[in-house]
Protein backbone atom coordinates (compact mmCIF):
# COMPACT_ATOMS: atom_id res chain seq x y z
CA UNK A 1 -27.74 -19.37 2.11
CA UNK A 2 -30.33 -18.08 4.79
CA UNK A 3 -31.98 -14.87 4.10
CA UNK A 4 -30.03 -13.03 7.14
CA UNK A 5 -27.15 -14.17 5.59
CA UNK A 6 -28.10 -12.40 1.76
CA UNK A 7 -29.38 -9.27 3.37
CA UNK A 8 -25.53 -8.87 5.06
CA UNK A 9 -23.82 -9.39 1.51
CA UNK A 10 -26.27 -7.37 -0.43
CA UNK A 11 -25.56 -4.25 2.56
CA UNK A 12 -22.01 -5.17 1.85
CA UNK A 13 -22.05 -5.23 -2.14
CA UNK A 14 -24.20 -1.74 -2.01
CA UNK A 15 -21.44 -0.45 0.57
CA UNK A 16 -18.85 -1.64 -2.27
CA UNK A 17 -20.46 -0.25 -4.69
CA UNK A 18 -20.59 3.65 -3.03
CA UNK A 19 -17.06 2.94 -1.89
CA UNK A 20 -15.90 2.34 -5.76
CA UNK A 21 -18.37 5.32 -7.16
CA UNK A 22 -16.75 8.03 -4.28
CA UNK A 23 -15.81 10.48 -7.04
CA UNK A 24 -19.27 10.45 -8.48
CA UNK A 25 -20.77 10.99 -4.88
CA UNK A 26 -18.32 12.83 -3.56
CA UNK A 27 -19.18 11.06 -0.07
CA UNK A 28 -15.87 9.91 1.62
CA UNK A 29 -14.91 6.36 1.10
CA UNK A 30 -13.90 6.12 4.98
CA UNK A 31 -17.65 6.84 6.04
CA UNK A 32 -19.26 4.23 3.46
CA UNK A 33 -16.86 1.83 5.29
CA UNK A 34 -17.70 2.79 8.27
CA UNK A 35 -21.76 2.41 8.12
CA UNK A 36 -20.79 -0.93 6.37
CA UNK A 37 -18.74 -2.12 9.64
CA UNK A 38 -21.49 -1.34 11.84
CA UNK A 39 -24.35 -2.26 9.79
CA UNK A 40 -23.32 -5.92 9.10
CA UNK A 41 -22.79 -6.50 12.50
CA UNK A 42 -25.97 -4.95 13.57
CA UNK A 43 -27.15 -7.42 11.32
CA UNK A 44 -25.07 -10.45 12.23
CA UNK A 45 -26.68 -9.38 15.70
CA UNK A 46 -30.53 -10.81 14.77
CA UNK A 47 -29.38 -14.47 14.89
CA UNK A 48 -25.71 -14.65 15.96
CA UNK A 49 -26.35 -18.53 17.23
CA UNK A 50 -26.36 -19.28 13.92
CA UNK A 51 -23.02 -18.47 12.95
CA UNK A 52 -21.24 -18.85 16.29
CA UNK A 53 -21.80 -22.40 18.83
CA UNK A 54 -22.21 -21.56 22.22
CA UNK A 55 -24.04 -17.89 21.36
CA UNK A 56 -27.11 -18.77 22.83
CA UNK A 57 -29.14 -17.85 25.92
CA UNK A 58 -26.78 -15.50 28.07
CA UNK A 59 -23.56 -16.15 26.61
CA UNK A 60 -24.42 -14.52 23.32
CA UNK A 61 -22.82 -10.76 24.43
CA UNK A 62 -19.61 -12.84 25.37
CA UNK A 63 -19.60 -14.82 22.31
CA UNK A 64 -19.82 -12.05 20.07
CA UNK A 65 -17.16 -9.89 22.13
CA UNK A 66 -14.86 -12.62 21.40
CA UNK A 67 -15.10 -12.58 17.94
CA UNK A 68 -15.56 -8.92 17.09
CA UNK A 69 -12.30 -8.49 19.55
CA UNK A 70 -10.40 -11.06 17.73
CA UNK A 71 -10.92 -9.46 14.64
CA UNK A 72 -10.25 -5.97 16.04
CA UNK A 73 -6.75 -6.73 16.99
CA UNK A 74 -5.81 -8.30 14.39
CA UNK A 75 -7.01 -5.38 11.96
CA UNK A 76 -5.17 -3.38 14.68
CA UNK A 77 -2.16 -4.77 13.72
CA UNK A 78 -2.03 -3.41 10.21
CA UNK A 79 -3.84 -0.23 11.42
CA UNK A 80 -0.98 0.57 14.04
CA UNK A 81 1.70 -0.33 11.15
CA UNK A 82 0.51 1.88 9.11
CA UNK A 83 0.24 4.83 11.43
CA UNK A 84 3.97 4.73 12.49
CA UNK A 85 4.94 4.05 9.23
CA UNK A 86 3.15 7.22 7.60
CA UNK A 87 4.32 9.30 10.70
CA UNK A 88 7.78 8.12 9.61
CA UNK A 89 7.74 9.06 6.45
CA UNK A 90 5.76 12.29 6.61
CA UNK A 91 8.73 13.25 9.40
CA UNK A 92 11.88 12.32 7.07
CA UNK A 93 9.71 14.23 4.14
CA UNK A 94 9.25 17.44 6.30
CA UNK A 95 13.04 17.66 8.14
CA UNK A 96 14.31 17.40 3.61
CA UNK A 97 15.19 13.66 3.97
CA UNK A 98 13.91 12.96 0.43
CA UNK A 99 15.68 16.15 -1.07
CA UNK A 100 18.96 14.06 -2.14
CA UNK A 101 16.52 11.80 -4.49
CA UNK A 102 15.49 15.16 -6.16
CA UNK A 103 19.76 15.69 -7.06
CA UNK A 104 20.19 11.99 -7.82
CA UNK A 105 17.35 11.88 -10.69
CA UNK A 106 18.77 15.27 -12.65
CA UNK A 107 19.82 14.73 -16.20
CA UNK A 108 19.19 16.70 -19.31
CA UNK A 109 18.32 13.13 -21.61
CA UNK A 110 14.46 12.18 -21.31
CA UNK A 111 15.49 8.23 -21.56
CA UNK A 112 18.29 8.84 -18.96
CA UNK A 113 15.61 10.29 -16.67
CA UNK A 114 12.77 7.71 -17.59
CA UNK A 115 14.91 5.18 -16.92
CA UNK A 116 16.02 6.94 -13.38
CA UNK A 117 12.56 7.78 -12.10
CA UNK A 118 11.32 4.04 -13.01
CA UNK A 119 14.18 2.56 -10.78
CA UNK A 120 13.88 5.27 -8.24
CA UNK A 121 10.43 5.16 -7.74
CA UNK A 122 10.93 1.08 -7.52
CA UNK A 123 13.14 1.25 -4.22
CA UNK A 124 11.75 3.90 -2.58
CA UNK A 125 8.25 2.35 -2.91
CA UNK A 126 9.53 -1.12 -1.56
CA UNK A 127 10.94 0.81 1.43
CA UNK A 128 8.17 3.63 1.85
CA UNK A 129 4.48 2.69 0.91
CA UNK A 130 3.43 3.58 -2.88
CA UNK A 131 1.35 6.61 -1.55
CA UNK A 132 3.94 8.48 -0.37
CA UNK A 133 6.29 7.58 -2.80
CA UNK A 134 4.36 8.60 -5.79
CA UNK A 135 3.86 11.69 -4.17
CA UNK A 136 7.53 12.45 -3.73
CA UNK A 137 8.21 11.62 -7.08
CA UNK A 138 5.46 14.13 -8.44
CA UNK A 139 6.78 16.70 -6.39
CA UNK A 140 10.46 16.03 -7.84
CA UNK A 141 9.18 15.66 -11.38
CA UNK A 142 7.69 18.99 -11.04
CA UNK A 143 11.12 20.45 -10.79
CA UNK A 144 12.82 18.74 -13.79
CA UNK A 145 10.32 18.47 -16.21
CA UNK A 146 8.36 21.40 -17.42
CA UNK A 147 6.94 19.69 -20.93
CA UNK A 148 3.07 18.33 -19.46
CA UNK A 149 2.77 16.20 -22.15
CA UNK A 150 6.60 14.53 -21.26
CA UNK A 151 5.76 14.79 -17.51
CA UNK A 152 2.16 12.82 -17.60
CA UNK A 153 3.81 10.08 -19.25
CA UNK A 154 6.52 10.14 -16.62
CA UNK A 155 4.05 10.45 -13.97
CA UNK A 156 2.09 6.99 -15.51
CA UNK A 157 5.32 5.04 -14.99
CA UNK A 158 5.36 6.08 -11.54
CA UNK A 159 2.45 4.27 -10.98
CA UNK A 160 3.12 1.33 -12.88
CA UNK A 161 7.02 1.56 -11.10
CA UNK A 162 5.33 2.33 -7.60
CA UNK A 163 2.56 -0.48 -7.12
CA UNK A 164 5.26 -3.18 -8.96
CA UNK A 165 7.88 -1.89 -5.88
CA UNK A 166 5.54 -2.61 -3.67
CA UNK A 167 4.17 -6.02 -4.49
CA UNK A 168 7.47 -7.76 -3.47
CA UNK A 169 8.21 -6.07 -0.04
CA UNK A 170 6.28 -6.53 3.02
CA UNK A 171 6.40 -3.28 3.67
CA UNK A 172 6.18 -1.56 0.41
CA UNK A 173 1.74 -1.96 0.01
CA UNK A 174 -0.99 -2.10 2.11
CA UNK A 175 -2.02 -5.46 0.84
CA UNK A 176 1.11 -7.19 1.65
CA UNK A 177 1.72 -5.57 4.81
CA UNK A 178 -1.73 -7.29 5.44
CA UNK A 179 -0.73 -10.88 4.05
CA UNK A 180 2.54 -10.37 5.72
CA UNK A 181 0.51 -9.53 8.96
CA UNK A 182 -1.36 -12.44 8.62
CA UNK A 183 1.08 -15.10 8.16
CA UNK A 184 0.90 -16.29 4.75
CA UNK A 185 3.73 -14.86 3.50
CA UNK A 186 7.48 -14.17 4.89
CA UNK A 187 9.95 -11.26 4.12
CA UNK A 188 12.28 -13.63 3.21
CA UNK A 189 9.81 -15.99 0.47
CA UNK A 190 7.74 -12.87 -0.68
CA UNK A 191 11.43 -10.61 -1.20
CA UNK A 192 13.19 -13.60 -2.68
CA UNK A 193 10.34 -14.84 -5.44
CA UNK A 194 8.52 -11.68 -6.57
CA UNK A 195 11.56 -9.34 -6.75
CA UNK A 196 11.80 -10.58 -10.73
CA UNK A 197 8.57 -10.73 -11.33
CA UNK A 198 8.24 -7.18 -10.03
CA UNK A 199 10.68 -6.00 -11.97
CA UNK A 200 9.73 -7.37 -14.73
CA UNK A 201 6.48 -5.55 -14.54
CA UNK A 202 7.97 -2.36 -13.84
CA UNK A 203 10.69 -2.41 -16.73
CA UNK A 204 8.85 -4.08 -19.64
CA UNK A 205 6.19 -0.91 -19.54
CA UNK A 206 9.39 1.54 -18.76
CA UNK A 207 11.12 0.51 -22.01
CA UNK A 208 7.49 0.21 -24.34
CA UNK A 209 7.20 4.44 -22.59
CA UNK A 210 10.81 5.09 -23.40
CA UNK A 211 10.42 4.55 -26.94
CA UNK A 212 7.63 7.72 -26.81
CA UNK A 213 10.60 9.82 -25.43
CA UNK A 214 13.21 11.64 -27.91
CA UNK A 215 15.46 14.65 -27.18
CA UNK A 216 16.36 16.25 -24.56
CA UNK A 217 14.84 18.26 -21.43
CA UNK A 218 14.88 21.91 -21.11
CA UNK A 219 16.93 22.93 -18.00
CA UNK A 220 14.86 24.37 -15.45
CA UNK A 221 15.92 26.82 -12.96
CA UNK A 222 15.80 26.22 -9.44
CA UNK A 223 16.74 22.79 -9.46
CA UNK A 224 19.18 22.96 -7.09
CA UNK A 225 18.10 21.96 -3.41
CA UNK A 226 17.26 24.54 -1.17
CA UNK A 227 18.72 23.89 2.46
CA UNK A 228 16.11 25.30 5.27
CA UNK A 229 18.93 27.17 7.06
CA UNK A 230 16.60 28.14 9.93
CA UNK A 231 16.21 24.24 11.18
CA UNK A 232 18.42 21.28 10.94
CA UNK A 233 21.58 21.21 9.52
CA UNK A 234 22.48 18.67 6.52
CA UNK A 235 24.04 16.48 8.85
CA UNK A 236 20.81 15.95 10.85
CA UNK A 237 18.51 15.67 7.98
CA UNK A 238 20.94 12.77 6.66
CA UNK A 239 20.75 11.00 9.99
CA UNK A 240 16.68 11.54 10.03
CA UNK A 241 16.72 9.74 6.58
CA UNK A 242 18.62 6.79 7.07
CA UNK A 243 16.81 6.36 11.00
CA UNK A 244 14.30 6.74 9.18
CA UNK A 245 14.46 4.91 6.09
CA UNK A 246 17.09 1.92 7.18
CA UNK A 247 14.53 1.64 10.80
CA UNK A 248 11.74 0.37 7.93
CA UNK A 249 14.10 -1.77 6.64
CA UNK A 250 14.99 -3.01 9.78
CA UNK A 251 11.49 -3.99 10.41
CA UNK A 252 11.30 -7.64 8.58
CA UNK A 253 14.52 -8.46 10.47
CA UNK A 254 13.51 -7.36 14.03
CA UNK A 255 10.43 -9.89 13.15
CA UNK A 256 12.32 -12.57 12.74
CA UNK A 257 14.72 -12.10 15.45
CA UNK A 258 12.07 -11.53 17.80
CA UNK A 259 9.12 -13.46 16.05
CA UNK A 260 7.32 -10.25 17.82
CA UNK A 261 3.99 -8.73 15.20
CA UNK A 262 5.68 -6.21 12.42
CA UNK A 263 4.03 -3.36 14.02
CA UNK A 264 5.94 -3.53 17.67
CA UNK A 265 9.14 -3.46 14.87
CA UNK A 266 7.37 -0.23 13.42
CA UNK A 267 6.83 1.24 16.50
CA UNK A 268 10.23 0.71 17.90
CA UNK A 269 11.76 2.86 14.77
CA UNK A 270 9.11 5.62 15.79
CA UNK A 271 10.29 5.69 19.01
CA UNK A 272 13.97 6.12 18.46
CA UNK A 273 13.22 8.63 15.50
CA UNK A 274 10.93 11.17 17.55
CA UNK A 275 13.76 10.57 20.52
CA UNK A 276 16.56 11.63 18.46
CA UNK A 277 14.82 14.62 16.72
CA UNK A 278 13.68 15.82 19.92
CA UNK A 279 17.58 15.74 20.66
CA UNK A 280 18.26 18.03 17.73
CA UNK A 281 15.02 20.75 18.40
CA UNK A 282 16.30 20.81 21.94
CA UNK A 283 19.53 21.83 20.98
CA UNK A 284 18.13 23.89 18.20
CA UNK A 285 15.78 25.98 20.85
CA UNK A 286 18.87 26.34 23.59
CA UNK A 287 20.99 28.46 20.44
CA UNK A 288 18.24 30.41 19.62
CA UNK A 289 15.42 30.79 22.32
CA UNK A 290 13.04 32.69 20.48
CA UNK A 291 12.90 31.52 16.70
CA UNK A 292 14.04 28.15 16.11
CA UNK A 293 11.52 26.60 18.87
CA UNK A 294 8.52 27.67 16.44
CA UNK A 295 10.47 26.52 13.60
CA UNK A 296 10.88 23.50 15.12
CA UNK A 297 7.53 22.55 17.09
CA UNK A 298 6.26 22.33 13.08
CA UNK A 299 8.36 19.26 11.99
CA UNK A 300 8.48 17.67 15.69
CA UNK A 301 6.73 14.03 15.49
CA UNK A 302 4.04 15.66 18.20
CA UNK A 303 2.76 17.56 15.21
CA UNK A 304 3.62 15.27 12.22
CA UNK A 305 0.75 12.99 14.64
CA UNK A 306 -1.72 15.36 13.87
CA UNK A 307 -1.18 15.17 10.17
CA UNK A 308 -1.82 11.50 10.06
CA UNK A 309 -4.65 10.71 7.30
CA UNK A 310 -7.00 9.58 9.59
CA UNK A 311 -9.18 9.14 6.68
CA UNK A 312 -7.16 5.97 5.33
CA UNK A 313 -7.00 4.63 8.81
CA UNK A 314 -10.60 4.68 9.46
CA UNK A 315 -11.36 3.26 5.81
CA UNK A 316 -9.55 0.54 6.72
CA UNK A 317 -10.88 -0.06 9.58
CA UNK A 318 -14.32 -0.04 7.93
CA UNK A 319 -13.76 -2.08 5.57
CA UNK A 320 -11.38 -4.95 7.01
CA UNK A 321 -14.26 -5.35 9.91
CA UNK A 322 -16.83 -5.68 7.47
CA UNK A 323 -14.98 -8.36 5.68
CA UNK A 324 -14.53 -10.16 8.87
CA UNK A 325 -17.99 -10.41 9.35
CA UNK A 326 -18.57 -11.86 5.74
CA UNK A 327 -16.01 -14.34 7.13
CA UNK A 328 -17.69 -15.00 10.22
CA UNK A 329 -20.99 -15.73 8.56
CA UNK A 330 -19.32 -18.54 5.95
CA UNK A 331 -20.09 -16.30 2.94
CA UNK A 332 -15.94 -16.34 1.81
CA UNK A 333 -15.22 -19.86 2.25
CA UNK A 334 -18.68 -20.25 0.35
CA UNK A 335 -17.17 -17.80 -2.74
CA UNK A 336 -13.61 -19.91 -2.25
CA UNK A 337 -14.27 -23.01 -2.70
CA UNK A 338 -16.77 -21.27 -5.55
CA UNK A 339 -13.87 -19.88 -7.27
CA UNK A 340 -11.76 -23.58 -6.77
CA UNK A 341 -14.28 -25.36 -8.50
CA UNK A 342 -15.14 -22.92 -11.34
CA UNK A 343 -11.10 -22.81 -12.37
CA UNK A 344 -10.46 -26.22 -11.17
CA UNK A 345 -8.03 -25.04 -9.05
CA UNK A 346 -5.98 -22.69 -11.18
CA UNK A 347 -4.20 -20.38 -8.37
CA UNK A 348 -2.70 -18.55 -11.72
CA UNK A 349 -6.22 -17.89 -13.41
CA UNK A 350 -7.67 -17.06 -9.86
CA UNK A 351 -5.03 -14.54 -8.78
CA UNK A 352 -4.77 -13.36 -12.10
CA UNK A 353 -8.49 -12.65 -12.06
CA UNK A 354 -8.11 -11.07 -8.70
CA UNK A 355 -5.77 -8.95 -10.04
CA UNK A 356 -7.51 -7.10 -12.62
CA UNK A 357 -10.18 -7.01 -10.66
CA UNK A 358 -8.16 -4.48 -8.27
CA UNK A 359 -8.07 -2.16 -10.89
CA UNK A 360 -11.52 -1.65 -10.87
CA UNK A 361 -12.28 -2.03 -7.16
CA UNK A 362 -9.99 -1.66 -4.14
CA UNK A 363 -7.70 -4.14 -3.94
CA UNK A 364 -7.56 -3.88 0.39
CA UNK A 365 -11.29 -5.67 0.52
CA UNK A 366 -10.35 -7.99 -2.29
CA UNK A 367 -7.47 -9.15 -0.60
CA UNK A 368 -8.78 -8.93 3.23
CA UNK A 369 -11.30 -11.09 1.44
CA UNK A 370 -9.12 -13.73 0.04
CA UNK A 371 -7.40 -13.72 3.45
CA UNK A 372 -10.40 -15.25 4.64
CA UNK A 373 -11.61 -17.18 1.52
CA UNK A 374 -9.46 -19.76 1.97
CA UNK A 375 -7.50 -21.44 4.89
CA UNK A 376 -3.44 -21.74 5.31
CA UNK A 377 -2.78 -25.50 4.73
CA UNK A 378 0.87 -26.91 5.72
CA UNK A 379 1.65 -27.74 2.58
CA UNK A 380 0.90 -26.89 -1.43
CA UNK A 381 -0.51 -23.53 -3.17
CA UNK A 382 -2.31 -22.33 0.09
CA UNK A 383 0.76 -23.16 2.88
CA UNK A 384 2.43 -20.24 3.97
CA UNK A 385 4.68 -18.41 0.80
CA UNK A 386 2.79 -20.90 -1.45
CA UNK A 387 1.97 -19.98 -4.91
CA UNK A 388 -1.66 -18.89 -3.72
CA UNK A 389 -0.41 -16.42 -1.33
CA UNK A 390 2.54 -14.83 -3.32
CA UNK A 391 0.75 -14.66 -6.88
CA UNK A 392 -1.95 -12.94 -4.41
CA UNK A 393 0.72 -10.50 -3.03
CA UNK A 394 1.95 -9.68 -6.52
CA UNK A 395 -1.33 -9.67 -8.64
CA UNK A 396 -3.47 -7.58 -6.18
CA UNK A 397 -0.43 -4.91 -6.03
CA UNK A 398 0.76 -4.77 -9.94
CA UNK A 399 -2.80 -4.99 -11.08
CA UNK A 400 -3.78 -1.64 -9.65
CA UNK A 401 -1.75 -0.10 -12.48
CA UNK A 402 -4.28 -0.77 -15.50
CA UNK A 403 -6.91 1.26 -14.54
CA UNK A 404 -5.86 5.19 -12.83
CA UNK A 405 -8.33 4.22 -10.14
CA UNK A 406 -6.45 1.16 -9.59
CA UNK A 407 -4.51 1.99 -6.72
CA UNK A 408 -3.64 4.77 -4.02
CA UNK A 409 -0.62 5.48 -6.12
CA UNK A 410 -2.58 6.28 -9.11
CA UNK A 411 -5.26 8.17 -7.84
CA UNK A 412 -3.06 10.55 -6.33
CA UNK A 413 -1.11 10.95 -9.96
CA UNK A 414 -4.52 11.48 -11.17
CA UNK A 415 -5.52 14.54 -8.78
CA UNK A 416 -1.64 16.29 -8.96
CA UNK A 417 -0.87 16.03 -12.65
CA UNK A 418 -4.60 16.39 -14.00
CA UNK A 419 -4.29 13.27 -15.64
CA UNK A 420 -8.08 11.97 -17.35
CA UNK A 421 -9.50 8.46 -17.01
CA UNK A 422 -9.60 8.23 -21.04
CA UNK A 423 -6.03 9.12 -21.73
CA UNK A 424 -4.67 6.76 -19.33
CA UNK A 425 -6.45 3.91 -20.73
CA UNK A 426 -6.21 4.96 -24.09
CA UNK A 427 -2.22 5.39 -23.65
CA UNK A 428 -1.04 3.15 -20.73
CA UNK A 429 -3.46 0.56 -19.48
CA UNK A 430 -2.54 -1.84 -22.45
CA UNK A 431 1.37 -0.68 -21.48
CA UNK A 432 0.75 -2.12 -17.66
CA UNK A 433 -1.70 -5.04 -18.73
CA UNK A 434 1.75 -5.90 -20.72
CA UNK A 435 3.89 -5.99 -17.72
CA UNK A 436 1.33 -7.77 -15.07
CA UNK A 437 1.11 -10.53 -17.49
CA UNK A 438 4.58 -10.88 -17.86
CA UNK A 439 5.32 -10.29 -14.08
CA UNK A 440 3.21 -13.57 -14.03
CA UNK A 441 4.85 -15.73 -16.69
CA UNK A 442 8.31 -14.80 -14.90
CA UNK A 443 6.64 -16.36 -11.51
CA UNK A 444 5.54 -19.50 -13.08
CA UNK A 445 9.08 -19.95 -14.90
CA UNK A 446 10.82 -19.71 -11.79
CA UNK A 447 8.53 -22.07 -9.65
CA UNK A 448 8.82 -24.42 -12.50
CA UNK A 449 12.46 -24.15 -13.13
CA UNK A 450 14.15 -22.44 -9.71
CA UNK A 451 12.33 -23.02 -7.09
C-alpha cells in the first residue's frame, strides 16, 4: 500500500470515526461526510495516474471526470429514490393517509396490541422506509398507550419489527434499495428468500417481549381519529394512501416490465400523486376562495419538497462518494479478498460479522463498501441474489437492532420516547441478537433444503 494510498483511508477512518461519535460532538453527520467526499478526492488528486491508466499528461482532468461522474450517477440513483420516496410518504402522512393504521392497532389486551404493532410495523416498513415508519408508529403508540414503562418496550419492538421489514424488500431500507440499485439483488430473489428469515427475526424477539406484558391497557381518551374537516374529504385521503402506498409497491414491477433504474419507477408515482392532489386543492380552492387555498398550499407536494431532510440526502451523498474513492484506489478489493482469506470463504461468518458491525457503525458505508469489496460473478455466493448478496441485504438491515444506535429506526425511538443507551442493551439487545441469529439459521435451512 503506497503512502498516498494510507493517508486517504486514515482521512476516511477519522471521518468514520466523527460520523459514529455525532452525539458526542454534536457536529452533523452530513457535514463530516461531506469534508470526507471532498477531501479523499483532493487527495486521490496528487497522483491520480496511479490508480487510473490513461490519467497522465493532459488527459488526467478527463480521466478523473469520468470516474467521479460515473460514480455520481450511480449514487444519484439511490439519492433521487429516496427523495421521491420520502416526499411520498411525508405527503400521504400530512393529507391523514396513515390515520386508519392508528384504528386498526386499538385493543384494550397488551399481547393483542404487541402482537399488532410487531406485524404492523413489519408491512408498513417493507412498503415505506423504517424511518418513517417507526415514526408513525411512535406517534400512534402515543395515543394508546399511556404506561412509559409498557410503551418503551413497545417502542423497542418497533425497531427490531421495523429494520427486520425492511431487510427483505427492496424498497423497505436504504441498504437494499442500494444493493437493489446496484444489481446484486432482485425484488423477486431478495422478497422470495428473506421474507422468513425476516420474520423470523421480527417474531422470535416479539414473543421473548410479550412474555414481559400482563393485563390490560387503560383506555385513553381521544383515540378516535380526528377528520381535518377544513381539507380533504375521507374519500380523498383514502385515494392519496393507496396512490400512494400501492405506487411504491408498484415500483419493483414497473422495473421489471421496463428494465428502466427503480428511481424513474419512483418518480413516475410522484408524478401522478402531486397531479391528482393538485386535482383535489383545485377543487378545494374553487368552493371556498379564501380559506381552503391556505389550507391547502400546506400539504401540496410544492411544499412537502421543502420539507425533504436534506440532511440524509447530503450524508449520503458524502459518504457513498467517499467510498467510491476507497474503491477507486484498490483499498476494498484489498480488505475483500482480506476478509475471504481470513474466514476461508465463509459468506455466513462474513455477513454475519458485517452485521453486528452495523450496530455499532452505519450500516450505509458498510454496505456501499461491500458493494465494492467484491465483484458480481455469474455464478456462486457473489452472482446476482447469491448467498453473499442476500445474507448482506438481511444482516446489514436486522443487525441495526442490537445496539439503539444501530439504525435510523432506532435512533429516532431513542430521541421520541427518551429511551437510554443502557436500558436498551441491558433489556433488548440480547432479545434482537436472538432473532438476527435465528433470521440466519432460517436462511441457511432453506438454501440447504428449498432452494
Amino acid at each position: 500500500m503506497s503512502t498516498l494510498t494510507l493517508v486517504i483511508v486514515i482521512v476516511f477512518c477519522i471521518g468514520y470515526f466523527c460520523i459514529a461519535i455525532e452525539s458526542l460532538t454534536k457536529v452533523n453527520k452530513a457535514a463530516v461526510a461531506l469534508l470526507m467526499f471532498v477531501a479523499t478526492w483532493t487527495l486521490f488528486m496528487f497522483d491520480p495516474g496511479s490508480y487510473i491508466s490513461g490519467a497522465v499528461g493532459d488527459h488526467i482532468a478527463s480521466a478523473v471526470s469520468e470516474v467521479i461522474e460515473h460514480h455520481l450517477g450511480s449514487t444519484s440513483t439511490t439519492l433521487f429514490f429516496l427523495m421521491g420516496a420520502m416526499t411520498i410518504v411525508e405527503l400521504v402522512d400530512q393529507n391523514g393517509g396513515f390515520n386508519f393504521v392508528r384504528d386498526t392497532l386499538q385493543t384494550r389486551s397488551k399481547k393483542a396490541l404487541l402482537w399488532r404493532i410487531a406485524f404492523m410495523t413489519f408491512i408498513l416498513s417493507a412498503i415505506l422506509d423504517n424511518l418513517t415508519t417507526s415514526i408513525v408508529m411512535i406517534m400512534i403508540l402515543r395515543k394508546l398507550v399511556a404506561d412509559k414503562q409498557d410503551r418503551i418496550i413497545y417502542a423497542s419492538l418497533v425497531i427490531i419489527a421495523a429494520n427486520s421489514g425492511g431487510a427483505f424488500s427492496p424498497i423497505g431500507d436504504v441498504t437494499t434499495i442500494m444493493l437493489w440499485n446496484k444489481g446484486v439483488i432482485t425484488a423477486a430473489g431478495v422478497i422470495s428468500e428473506i421474507l422468513i428469515p425476516s420474520v423470523v427475526s421480527m417474531v422470535i424477539p416479539a414473543y421473548i417481549l410479550s412474555l414481559s406484558l400482563k393485563g390490560s391497557l387503560t383506555v385513553q381518551q381521544e383515540t378516535s381519529v380526528m377528520e381535518d374537516t377544513d381539507t380533504l374529504t375521507a374519500t380523498q385521503r383514502k385515494a392519496i394512501f393507496f396512490l400512494g402506498v400501492g405506487g411504491l409497491i408498484f415500483v419493483p414491477i414497473f422495473k421489471t416490465l421496463t428494465h428502466l433504474p427503480p428511481f424513474v419507477g419512483i418518480l413516475l408515482v410522484l408524478g401522478v400523486l402531486w397531479t391528482v392532489t393538485e386535482i383535489f386543492y383545485m377543487r378545494i380552492h374553487q368552493e371556498s376562495e379564501d380559506t381552503a387555498d391556505n389550507r391547502g398550499t400546506q400539504k401540496r407536494v410544492s411544499k412537502m419538497l421543502s420539507r425533504i431532510d436534506m440532511d440524509t440526502i447530503l450524508f449520503f451523498l458524502g459518504i457513498l462518494m467517499a467510498v467510491a474513492c476507497l474503491e477507486t484506489i484498490g483499498v476494498l478489493t484489498m480488505l475483500g479478498e482480506g476478509l475471504n482469506t481470513a474466514f476461508d470463504g465463509n459468506y455466513y461468518l462474513i455477513t454475519g460479522i458485517i452485521g453486528v458491525l452495523s450496530s455499532i457503525v452505519d450500516n450505509v458505508p458498510l454496505v456501499a463498501g461491500c458493494m465494492g469489496m467484491y465483484p458480481v460473478t455469474a455464478d456462486g455466493a457473489m452472482a446476482v441474489d447469491g448467498i453473499f448478496w442476500q445474507l448482506l441485504a438481511y444482516c446489514a438491515g436486522v443487525g441495526g437492532s442490537m445496539l439503539i444506535i444501530g439504525s435510523a429506526a432506532g435512533v429516532v425511538v431513542m430521541g421520541l420516547e427518551k429511551i437510554t443507551f443502557g436500558w436498551y442493551m441491558k433489556r433488548i439487545t440480547w432479545i434482537a441478537f436472538t432473532g438476527y441469529l435465528a433470521g440466519i439459521v432460517c436462511y441457511w435451512l432453506e438454501k440447504t433444503f428449498l432452494f
